[in-house]
Protein backbone atom coordinates (compact mmCIF):
# COMPACT_ATOMS: atom_id res chain seq x y z
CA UNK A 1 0.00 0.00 0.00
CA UNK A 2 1.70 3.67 -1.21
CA UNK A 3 2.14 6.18 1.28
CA UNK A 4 -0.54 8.86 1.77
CA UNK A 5 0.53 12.47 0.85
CA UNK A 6 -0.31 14.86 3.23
CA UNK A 7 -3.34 17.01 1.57
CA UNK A 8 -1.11 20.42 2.09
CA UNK A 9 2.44 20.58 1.07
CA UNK A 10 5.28 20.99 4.04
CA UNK A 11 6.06 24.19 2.63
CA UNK A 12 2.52 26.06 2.86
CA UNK A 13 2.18 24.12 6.62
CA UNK A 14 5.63 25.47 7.36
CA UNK A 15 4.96 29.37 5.99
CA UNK A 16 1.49 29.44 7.78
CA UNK A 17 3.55 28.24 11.27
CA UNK A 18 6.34 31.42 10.34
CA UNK A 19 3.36 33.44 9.80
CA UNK A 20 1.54 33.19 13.13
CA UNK A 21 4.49 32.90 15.25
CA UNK A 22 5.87 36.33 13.99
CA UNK A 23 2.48 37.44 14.23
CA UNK A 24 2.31 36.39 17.92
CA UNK A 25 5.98 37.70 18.57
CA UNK A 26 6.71 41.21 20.38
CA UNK A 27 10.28 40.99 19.16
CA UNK A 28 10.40 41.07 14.69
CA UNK A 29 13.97 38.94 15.26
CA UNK A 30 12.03 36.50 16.25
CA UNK A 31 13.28 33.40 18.49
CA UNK A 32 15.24 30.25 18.23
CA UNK A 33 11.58 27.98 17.36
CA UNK A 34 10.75 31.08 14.33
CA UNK A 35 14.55 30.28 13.24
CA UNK A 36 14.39 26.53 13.33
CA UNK A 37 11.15 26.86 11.04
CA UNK A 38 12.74 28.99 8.68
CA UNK A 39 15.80 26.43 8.20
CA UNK A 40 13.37 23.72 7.67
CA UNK A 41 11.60 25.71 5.16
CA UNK A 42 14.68 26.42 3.60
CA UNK A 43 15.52 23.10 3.00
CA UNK A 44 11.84 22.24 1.95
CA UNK A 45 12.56 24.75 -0.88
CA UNK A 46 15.74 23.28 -1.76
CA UNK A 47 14.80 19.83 -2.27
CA UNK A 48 12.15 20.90 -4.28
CA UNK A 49 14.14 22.89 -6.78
CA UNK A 50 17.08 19.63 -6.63
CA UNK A 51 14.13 17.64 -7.77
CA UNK A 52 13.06 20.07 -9.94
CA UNK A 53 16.61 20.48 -11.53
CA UNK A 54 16.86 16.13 -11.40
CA UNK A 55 13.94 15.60 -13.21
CA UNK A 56 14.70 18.36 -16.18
CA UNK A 57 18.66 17.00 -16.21
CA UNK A 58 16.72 13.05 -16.63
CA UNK A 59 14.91 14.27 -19.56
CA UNK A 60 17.10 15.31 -21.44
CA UNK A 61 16.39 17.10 -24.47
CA UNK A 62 13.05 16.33 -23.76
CA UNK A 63 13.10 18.43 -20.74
CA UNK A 64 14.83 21.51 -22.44
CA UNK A 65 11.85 21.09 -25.35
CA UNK A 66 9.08 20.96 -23.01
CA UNK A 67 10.26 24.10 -20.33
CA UNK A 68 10.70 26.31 -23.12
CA UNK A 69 7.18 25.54 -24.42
C-alpha cells in the first residue's frame, strides 16, 4: 500500500507556522523555534528545486523542449 501524501504541502504548513508565530511575537527577530522553522523551510525549498533540476537534467532534451514551451 503507497504512502498517503499529506493534503497540504510541508512548505505552505511550514509558511502558515512562520506566519503566526511572527504574528504572535513582540520581538520582529524572532526566536530560536521562528529560526528553526525557517531552516526547515529552507531546505523544503531546496529539495524541491534539486528535484526540480533532477527531473529536467533526466529528460534530457526532452526536458529543455518541453520548459521552453
Amino acid at each position: 500500500m503507497a504512502k498517503k501524501r499529506a493534503a497540504e504541502p510541508d512548505e505552505a504548513k511550514l509558511k502558515k507556522k512562520i506566519a503566526t508565530k511572527q504574528t504572535d511575537q513582540s520581538t520582529p527577530k524572532g526566536d530560536a523555534a521562528v529560526r528553526s522553522l525557517k531552516k526547515r523551510l529552507k531546505r523544503e525549498q531546496r529539495k524541491r528545486r534539486a528535484l526540480v533540476l533532477r527531473k529536467k537534467r533526466a529528460a534530457g532534451s526532452k526536458g529543455a523542449a518541453a520548459t521552453a514551451a
